[in-house]
N, C-alpha and C. Protein backbone atom coordinates (compact mmCIF):
# COMPACT_ATOMS: atom_id res chain seq x y z
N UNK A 1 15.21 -4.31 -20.05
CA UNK A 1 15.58 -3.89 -18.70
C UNK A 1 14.43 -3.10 -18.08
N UNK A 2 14.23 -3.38 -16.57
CA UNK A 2 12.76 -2.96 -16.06
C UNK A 2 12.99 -1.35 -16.01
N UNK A 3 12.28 -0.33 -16.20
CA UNK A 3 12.49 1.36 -15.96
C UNK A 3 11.41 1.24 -14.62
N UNK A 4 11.81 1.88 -13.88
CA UNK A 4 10.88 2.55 -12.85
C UNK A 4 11.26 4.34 -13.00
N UNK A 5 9.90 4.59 -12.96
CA UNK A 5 9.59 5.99 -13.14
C UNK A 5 8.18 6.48 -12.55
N UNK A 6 7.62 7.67 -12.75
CA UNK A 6 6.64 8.35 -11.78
C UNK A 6 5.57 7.75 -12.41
N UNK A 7 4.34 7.40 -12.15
CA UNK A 7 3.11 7.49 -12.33
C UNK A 7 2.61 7.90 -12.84
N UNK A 8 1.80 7.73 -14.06
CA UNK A 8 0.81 8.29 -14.99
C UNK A 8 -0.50 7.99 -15.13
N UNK A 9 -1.24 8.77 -15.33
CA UNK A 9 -2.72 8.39 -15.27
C UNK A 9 -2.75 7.15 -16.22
N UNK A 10 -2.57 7.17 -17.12
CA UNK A 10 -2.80 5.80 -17.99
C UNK A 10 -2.12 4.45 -16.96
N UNK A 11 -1.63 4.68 -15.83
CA UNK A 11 -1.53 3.35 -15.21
C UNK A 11 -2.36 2.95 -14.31
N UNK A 12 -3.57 3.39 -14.43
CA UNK A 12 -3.97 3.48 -13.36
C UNK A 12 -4.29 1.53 -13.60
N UNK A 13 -5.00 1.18 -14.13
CA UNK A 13 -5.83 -0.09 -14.58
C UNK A 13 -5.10 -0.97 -14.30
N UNK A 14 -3.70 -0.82 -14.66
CA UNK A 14 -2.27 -2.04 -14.28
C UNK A 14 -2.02 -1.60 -12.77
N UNK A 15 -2.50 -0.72 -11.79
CA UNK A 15 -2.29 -0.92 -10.46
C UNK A 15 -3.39 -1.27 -9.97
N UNK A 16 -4.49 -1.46 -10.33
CA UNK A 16 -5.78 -2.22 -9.84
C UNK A 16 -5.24 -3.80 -10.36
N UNK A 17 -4.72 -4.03 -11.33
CA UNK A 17 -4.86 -5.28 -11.73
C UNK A 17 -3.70 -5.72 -10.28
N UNK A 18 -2.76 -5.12 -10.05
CA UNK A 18 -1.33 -5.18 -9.92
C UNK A 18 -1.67 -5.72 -8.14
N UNK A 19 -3.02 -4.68 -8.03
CA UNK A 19 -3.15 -5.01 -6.80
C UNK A 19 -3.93 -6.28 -5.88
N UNK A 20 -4.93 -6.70 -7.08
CA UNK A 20 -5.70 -7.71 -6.67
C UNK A 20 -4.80 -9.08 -7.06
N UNK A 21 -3.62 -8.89 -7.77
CA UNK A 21 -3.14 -10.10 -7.87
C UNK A 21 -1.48 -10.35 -7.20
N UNK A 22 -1.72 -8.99 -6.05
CA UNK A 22 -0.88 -9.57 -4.94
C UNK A 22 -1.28 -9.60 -3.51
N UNK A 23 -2.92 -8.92 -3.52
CA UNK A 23 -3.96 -9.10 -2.58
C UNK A 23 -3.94 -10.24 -1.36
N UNK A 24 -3.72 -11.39 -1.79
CA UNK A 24 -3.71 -12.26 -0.64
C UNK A 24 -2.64 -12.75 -0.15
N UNK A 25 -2.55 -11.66 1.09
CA UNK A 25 -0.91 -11.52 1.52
C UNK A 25 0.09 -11.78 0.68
N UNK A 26 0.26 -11.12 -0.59
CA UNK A 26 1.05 -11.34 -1.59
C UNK A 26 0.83 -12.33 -2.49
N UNK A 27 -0.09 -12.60 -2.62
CA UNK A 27 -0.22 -13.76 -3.87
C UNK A 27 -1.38 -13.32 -4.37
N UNK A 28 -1.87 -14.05 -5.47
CA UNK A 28 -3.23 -13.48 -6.13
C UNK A 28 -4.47 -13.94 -5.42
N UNK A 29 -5.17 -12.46 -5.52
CA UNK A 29 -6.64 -12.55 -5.04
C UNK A 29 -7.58 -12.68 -5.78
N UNK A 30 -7.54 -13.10 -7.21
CA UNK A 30 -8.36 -12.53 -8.03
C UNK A 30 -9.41 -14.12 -8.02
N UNK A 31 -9.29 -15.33 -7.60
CA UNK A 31 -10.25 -16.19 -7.03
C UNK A 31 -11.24 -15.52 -6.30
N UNK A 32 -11.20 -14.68 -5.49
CA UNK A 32 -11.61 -14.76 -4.20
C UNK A 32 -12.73 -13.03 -4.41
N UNK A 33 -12.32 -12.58 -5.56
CA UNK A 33 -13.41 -10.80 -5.57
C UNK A 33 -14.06 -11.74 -6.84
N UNK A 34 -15.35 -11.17 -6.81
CA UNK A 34 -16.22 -11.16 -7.89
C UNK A 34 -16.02 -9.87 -8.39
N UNK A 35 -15.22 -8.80 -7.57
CA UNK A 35 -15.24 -7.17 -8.01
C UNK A 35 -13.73 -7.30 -8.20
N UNK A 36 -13.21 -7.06 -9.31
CA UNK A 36 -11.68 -6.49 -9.44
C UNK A 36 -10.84 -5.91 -8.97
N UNK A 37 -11.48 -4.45 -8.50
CA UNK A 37 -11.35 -3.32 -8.92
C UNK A 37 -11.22 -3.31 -6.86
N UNK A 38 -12.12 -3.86 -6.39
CA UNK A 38 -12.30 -3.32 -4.59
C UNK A 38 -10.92 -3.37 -4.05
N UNK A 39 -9.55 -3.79 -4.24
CA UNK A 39 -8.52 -4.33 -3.60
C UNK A 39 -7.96 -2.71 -3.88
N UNK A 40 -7.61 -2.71 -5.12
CA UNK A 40 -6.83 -1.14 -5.79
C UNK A 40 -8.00 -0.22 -5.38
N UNK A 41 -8.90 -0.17 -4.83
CA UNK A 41 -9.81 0.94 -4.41
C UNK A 41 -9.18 1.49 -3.32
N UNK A 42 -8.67 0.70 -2.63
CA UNK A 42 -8.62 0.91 -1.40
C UNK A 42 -6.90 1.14 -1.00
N UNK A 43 -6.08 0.31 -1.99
CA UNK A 43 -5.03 0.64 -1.48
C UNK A 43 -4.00 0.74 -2.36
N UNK A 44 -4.45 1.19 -3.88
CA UNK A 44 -3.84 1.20 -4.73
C UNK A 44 -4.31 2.89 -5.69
N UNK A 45 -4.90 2.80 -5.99
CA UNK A 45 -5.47 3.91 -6.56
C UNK A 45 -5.50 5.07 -6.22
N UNK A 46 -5.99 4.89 -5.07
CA UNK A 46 -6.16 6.11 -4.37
C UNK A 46 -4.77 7.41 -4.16
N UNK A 47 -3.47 6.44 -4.45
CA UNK A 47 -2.34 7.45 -4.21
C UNK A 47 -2.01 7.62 -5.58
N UNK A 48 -1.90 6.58 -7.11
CA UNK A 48 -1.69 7.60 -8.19
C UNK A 48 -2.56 9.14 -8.52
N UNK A 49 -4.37 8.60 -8.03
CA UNK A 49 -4.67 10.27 -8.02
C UNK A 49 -4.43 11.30 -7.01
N UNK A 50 -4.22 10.94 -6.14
CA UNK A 50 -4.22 11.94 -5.27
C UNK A 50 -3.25 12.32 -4.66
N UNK A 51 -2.05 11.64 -4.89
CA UNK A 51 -0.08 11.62 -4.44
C UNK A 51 0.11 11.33 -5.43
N UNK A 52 -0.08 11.74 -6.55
CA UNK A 52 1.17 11.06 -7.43
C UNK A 52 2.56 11.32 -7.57
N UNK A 53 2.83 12.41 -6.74
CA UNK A 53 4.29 12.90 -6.56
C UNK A 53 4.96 11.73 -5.30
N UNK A 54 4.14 10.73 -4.77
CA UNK A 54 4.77 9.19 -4.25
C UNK A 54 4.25 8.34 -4.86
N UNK A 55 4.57 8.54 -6.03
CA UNK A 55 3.93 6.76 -6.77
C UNK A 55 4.88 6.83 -7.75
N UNK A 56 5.39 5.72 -7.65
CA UNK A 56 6.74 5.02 -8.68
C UNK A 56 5.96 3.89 -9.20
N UNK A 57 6.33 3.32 -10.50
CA UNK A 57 5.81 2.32 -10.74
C UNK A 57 7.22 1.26 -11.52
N UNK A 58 7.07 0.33 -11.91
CA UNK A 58 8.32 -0.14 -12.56
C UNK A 58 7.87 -1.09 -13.83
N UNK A 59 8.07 -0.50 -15.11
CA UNK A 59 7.60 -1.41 -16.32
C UNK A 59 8.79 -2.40 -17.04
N UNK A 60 8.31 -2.94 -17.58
CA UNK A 60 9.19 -4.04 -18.56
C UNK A 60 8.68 -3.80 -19.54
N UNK A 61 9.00 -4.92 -20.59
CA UNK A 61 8.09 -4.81 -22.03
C UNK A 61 6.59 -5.38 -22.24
N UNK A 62 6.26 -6.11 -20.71
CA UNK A 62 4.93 -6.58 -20.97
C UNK A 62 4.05 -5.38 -20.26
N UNK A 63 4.60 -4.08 -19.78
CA UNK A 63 4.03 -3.45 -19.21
C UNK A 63 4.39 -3.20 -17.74
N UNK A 64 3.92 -2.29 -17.16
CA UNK A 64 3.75 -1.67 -15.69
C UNK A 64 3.28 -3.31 -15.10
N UNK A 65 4.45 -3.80 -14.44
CA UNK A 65 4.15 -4.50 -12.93
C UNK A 65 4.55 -4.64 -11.98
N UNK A 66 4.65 -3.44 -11.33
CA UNK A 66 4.69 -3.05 -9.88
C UNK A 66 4.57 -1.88 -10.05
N UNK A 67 4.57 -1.20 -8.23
CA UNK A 67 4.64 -0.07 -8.26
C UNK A 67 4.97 0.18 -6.62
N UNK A 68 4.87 1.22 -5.98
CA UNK A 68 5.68 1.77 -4.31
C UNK A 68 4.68 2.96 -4.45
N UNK A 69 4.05 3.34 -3.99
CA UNK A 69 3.19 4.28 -3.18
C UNK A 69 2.52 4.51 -1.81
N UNK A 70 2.45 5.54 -1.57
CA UNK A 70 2.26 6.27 -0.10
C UNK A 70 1.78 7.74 0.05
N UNK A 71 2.06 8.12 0.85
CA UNK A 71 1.89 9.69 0.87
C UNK A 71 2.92 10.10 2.18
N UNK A 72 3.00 11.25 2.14
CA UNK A 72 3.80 12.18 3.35
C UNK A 72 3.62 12.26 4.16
N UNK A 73 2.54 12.75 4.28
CA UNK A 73 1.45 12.62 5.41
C UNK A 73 0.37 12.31 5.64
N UNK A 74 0.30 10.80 6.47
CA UNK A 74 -0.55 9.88 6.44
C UNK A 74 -2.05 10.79 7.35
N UNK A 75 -2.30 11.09 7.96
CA UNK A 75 -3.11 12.23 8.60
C UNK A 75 -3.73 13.08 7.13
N UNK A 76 -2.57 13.22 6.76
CA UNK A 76 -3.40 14.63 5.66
C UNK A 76 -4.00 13.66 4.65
N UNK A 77 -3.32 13.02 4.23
CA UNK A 77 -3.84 11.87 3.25
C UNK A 77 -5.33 11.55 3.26
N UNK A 78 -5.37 10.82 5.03
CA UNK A 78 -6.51 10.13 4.80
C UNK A 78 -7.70 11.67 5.02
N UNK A 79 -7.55 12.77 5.24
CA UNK A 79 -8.34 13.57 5.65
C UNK A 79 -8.75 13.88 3.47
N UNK A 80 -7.73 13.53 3.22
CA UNK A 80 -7.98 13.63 1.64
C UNK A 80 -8.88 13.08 0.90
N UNK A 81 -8.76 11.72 0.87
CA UNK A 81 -9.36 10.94 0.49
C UNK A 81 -11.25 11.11 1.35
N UNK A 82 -10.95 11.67 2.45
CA UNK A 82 -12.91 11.66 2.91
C UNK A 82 -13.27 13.00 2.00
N UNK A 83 -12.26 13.78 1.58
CA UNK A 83 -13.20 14.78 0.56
C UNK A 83 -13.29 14.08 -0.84
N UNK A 84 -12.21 13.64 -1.27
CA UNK A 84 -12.51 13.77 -2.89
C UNK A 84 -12.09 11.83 -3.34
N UNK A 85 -11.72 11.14 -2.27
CA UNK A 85 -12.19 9.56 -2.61
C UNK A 85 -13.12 8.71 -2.42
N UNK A 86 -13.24 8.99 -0.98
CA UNK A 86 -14.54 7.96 -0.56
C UNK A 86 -15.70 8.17 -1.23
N UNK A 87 -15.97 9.30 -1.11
CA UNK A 87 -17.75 9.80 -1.08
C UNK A 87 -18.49 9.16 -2.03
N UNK A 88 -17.31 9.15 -3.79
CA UNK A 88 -18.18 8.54 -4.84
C UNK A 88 -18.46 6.95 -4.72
N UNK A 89 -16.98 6.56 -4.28
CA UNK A 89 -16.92 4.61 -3.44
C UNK A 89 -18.13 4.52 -2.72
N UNK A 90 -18.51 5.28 -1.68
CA UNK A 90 -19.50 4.63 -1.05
C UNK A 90 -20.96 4.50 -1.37
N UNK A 91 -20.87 5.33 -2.46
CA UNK A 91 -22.28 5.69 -2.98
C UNK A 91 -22.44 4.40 -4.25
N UNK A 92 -20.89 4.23 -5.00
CA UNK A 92 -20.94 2.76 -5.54
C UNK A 92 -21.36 1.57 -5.15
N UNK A 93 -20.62 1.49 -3.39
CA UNK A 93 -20.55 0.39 -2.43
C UNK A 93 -21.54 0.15 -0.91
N UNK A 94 -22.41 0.03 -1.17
CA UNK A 94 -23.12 -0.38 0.48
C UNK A 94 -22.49 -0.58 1.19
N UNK A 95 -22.65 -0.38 2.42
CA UNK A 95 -22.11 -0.72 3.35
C UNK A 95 -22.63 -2.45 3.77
N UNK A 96 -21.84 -3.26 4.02
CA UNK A 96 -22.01 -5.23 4.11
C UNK A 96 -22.75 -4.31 5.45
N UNK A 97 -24.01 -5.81 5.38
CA UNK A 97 -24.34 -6.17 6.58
C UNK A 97 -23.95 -7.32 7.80
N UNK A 98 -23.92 -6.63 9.38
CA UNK A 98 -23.53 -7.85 10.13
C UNK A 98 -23.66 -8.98 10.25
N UNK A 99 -23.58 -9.91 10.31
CA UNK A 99 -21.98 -9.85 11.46
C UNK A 99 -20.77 -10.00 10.05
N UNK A 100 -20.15 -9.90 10.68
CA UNK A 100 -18.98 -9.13 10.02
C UNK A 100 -18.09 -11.09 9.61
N UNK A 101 -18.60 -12.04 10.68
CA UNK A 101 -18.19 -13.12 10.30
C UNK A 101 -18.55 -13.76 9.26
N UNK A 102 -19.44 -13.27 8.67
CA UNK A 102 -20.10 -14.20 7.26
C UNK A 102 -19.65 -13.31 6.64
N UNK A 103 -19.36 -12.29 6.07
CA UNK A 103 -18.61 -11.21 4.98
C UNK A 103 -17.83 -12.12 4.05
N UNK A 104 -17.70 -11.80 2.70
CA UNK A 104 -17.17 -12.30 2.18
C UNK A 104 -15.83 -11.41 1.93
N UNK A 105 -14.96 -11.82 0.68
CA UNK A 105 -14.02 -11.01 0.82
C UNK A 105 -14.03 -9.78 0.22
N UNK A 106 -15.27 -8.95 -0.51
CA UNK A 106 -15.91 -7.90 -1.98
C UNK A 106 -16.28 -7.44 0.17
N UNK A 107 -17.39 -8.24 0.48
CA UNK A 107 -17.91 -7.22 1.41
C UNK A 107 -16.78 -6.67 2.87
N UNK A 108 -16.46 -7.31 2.75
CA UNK A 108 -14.46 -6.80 3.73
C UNK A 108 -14.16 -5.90 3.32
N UNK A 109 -13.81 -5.53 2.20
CA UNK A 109 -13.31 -4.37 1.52
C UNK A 109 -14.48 -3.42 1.30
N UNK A 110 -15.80 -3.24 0.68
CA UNK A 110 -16.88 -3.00 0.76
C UNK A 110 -16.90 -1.72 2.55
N UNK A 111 -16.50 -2.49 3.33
CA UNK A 111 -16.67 -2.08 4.86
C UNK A 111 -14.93 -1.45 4.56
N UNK A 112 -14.32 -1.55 4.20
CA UNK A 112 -13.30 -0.47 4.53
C UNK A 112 -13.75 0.64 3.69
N UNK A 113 -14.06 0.78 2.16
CA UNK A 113 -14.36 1.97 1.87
C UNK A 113 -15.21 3.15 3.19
N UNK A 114 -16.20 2.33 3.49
CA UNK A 114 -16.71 3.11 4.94
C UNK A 114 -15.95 3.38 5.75
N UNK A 115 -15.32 2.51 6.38
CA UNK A 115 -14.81 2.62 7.51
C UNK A 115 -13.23 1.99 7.26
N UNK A 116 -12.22 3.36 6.77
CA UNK A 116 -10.94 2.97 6.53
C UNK A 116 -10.22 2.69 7.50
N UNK A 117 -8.80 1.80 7.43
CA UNK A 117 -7.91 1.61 8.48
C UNK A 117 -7.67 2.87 8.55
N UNK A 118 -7.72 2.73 9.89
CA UNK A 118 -6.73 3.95 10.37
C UNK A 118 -5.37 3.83 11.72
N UNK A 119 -4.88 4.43 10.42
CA UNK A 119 -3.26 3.82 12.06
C UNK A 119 -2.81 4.55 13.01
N UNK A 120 -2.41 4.07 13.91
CA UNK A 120 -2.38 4.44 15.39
C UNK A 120 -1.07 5.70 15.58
N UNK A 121 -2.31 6.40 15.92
CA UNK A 121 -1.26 7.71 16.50
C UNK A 121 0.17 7.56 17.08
N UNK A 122 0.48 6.56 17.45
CA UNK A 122 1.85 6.35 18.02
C UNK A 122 2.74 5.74 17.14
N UNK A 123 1.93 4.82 16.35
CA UNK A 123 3.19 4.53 15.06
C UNK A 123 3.25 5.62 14.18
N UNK A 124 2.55 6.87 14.04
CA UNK A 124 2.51 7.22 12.91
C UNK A 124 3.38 8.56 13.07
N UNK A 125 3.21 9.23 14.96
CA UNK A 125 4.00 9.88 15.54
C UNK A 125 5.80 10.39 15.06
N UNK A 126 6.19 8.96 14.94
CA UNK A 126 7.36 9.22 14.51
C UNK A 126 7.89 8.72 13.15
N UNK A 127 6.64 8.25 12.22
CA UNK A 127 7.01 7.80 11.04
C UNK A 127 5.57 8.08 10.33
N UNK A 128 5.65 9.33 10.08
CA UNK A 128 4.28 10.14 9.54
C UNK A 128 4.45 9.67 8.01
N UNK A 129 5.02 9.19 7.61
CA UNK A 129 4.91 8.47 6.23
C UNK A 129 4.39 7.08 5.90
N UNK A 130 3.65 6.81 5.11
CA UNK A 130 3.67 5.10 4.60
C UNK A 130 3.63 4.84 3.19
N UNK A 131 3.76 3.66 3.11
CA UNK A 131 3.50 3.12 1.24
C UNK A 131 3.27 2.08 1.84
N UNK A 132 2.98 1.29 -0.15
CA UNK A 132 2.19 0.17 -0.25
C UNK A 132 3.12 -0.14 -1.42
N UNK A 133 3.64 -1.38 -1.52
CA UNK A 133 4.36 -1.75 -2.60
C UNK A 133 4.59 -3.11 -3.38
N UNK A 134 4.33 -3.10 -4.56
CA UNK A 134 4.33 -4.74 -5.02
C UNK A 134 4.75 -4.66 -6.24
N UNK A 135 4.99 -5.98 -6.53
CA UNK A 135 5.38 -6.73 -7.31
C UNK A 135 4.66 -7.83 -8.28
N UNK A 136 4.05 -7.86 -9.72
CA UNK A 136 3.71 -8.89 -10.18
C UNK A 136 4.80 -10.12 -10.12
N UNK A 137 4.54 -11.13 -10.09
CA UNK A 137 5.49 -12.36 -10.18
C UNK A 137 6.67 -12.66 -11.18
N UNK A 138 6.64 -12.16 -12.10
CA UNK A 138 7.28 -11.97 -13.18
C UNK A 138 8.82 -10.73 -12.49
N UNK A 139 8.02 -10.24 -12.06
CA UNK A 139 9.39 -8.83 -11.75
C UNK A 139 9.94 -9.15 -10.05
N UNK A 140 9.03 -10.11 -9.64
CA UNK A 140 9.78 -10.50 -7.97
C UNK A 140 11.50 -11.49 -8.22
N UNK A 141 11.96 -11.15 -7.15
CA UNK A 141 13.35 -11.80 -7.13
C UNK A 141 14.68 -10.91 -8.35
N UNK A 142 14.53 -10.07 -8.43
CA UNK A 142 15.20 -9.44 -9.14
C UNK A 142 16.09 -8.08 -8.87
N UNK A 143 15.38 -8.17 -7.37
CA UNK A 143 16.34 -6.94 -6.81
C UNK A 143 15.59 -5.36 -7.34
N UNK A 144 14.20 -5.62 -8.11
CA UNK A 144 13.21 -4.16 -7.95
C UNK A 144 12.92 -3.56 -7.11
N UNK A 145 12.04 -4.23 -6.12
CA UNK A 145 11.67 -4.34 -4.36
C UNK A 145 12.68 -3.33 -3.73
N UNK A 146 13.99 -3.41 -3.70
CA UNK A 146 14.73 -3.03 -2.91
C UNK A 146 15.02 -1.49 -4.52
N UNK A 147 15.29 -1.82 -5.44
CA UNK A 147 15.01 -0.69 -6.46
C UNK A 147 14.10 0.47 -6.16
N UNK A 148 12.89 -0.03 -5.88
CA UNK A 148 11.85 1.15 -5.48
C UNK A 148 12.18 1.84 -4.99
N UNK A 149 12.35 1.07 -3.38
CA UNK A 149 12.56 1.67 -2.27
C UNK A 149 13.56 2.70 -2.69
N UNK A 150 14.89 2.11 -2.99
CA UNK A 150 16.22 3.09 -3.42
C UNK A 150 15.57 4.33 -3.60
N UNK A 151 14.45 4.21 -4.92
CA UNK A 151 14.23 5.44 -5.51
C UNK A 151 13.22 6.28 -4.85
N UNK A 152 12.28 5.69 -3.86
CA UNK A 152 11.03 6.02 -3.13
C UNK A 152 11.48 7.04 -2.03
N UNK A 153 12.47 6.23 -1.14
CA UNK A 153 12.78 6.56 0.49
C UNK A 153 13.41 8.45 0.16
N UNK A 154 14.31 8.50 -0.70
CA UNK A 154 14.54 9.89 -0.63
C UNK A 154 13.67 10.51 -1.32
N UNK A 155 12.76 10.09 -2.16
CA UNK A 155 12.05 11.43 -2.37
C UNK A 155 11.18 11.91 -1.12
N UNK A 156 10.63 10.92 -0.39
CA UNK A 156 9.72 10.89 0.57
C UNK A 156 10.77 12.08 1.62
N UNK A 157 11.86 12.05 2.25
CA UNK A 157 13.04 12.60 2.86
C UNK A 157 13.00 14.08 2.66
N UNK A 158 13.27 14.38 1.01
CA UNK A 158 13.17 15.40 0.04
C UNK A 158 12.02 16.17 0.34
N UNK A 159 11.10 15.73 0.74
CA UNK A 159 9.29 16.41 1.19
C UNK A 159 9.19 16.74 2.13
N UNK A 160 10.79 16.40 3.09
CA UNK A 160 10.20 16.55 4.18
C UNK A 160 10.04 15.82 5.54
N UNK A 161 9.83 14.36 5.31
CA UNK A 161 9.20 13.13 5.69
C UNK A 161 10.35 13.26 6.90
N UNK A 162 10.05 12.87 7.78
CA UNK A 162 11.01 12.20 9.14
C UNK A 162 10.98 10.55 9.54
N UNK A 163 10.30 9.90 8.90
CA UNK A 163 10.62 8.59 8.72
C UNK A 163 8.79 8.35 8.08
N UNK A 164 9.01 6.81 7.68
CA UNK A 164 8.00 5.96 6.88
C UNK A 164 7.62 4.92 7.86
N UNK A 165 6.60 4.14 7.77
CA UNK A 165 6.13 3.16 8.32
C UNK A 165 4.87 2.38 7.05
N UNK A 166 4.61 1.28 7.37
CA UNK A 166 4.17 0.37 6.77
C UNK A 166 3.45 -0.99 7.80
N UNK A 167 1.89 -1.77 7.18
CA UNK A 167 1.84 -2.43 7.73
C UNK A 167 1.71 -3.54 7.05
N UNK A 168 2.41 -5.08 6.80
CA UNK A 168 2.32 -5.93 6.72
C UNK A 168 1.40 -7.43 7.14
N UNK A 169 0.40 -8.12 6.77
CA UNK A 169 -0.02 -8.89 7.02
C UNK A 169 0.83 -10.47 7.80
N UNK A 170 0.39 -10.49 8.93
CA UNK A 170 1.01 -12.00 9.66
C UNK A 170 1.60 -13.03 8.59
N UNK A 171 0.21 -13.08 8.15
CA UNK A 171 0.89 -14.66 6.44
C UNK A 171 1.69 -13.88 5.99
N UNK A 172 2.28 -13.36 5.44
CA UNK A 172 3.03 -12.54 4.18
C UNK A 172 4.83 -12.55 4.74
N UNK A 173 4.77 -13.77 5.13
CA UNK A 173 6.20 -13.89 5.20
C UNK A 173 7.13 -13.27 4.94
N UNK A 174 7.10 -13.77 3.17
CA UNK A 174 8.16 -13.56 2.36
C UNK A 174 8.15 -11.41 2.55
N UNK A 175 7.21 -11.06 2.45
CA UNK A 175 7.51 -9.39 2.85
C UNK A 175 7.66 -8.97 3.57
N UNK A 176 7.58 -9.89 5.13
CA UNK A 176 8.37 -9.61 6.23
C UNK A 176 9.97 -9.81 6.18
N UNK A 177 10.13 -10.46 5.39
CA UNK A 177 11.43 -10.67 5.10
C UNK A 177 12.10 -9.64 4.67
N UNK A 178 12.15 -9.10 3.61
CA UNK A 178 11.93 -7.89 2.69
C UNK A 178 12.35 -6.96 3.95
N UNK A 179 11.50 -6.51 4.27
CA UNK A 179 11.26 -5.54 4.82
C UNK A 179 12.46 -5.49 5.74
N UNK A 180 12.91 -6.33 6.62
CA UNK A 180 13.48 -6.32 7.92
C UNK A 180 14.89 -6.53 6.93
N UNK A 181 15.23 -7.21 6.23
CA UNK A 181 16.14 -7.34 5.14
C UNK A 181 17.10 -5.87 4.79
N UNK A 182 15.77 -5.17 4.08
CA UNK A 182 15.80 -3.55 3.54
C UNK A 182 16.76 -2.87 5.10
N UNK A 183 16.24 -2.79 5.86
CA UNK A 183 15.96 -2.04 7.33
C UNK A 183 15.49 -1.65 7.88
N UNK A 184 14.59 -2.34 7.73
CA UNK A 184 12.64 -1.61 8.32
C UNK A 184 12.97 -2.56 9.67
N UNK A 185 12.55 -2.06 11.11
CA UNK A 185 12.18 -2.54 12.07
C UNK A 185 11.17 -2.93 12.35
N UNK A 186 10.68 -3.89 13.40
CA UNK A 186 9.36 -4.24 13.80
C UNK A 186 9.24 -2.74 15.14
N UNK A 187 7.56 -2.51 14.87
CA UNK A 187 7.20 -1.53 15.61
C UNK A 187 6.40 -2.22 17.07
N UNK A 188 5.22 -2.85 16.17
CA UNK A 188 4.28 -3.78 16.95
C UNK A 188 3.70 -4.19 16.04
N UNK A 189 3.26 -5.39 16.76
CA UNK A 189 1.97 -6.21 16.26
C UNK A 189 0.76 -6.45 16.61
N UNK A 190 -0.32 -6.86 15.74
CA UNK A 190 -1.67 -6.97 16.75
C UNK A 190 -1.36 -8.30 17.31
N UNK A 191 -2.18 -8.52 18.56
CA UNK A 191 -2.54 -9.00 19.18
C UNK A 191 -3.01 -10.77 18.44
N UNK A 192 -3.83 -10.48 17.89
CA UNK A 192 -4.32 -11.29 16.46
C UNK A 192 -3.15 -12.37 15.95
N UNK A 193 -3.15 -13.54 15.89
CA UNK A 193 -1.81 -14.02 15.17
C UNK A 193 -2.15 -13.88 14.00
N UNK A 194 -3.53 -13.54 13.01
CA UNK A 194 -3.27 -13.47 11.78
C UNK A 194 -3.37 -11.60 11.32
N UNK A 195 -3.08 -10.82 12.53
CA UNK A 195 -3.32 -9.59 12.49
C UNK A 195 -2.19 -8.74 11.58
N UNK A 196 -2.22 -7.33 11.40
CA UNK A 196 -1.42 -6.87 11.20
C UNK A 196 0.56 -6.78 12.18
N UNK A 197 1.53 -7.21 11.06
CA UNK A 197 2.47 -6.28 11.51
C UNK A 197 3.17 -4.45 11.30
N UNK A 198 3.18 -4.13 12.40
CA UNK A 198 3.77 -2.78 11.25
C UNK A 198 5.41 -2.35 11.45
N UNK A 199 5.77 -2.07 10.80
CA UNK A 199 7.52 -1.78 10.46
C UNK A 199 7.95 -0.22 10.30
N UNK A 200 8.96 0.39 11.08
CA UNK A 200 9.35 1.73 10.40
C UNK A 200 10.70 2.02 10.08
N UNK A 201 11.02 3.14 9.38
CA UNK A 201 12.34 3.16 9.06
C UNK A 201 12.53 5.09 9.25
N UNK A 202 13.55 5.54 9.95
CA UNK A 202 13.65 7.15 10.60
C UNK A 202 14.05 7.33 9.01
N UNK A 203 13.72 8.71 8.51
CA UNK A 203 14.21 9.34 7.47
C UNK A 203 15.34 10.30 7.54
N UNK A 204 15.26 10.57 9.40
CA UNK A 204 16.01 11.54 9.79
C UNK A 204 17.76 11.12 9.27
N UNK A 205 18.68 12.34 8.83
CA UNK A 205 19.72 11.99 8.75
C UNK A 205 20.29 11.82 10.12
N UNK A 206 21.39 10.96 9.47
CA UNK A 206 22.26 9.94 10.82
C UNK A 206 23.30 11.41 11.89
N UNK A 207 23.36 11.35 12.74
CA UNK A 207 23.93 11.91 13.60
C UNK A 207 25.53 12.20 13.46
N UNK A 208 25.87 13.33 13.25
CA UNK A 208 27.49 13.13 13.05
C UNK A 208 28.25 12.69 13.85
């Protein structure tokens, strides 16, 4: 039976793996990096060290595959990560040269260590929270997904949080599904048809 529980440094390696092989809009990326490791750099790692009080992970007997992480506050977060994450990444990682259309997919990521997403003051306004959450293939369809969350959404609440938000990739169907499923709303979308969507959910309790 799968346990989900908090985050430990010894996981870190199974959320890099965890992450490049749900990387392409949910399916595996690991064709496509000559670098492993660049996918969980960026959107995996970074919250077992530095939040690990929002990182759940969920094991079986073959090991940790999945996990739900975020932080509280997405503002403080990323002001976090420019002291004590990026600095050593970028000194690992060059910055890709232009144009940005020949990039491969190492130098895409490569250019976010520099220059991270950053999300828009108005989604984040009223849902100062986010995560990132997956599933190896083995543990999808089983009703974990919605497990996490169970266990994720109130601690995030518990801290504090006044609602969460999240952004989803256009292809990634099946986690748009999910999501709107759970009770995540659509916020906006880019412009882009293969752009980001993003989704939020109020933490605030319901009104008597």
């Amino acid at each position: 039976m799968p346990e989900i529980r908090p985050v430990r440094p010894a996981d870190l390696d199974a959320l890099y793996d965890i992450a490049l092989k749900t990387g392409a809009g949910g399916t595996d990326a690991t064709a496509l990096h000559e670098d492993p490791r660049l996918i969980g750099h960026v959107y995996a790692a970074p919250y077992a060290v530095l939040a690990p009080e929002c990182a759940l992970v969920v094991e079986d007997a073959e090991g940790v595959g999945g996990y739900i992480v975020g932080a509280v506050d997405t503002h403080a977060f990323a002001d976090e990560q420019e002291k004590n994450w990026w600095p050593k990444l970028r000194g690992l990682y060059p910055k890709p040269s232009p144009p940005a259309t020949r990039w491969s997919p190492d130098e895409t990521y490569r250019y976010l260590i520099h220059h991270p997403h950053k999300t828009p003051d108005r989604i984040v306004a009223a849902h100062p929270s986010h995560l990132h959450i997956n599933l190896l293939p083995r543990l999808q369809g089983r009703g974990l997904g919605r497990a996490l969350m169970d266990s994720w959404l109130p601690r995030m609440a518990a801290l504090g949080s006044s609602g969460v938000h999240l952004g989803v990739a256009a292809v990634n169907e099946r986690g748009q599904a999910f999501y709107r499923a759970y009770g995540f709303r659509e916020l906006e979308r880019a412009s882009k048809p293969s752009g980001t969507i993003w989704f939020g959910m109020s933490l605030k309790p319901a009104a008597p």
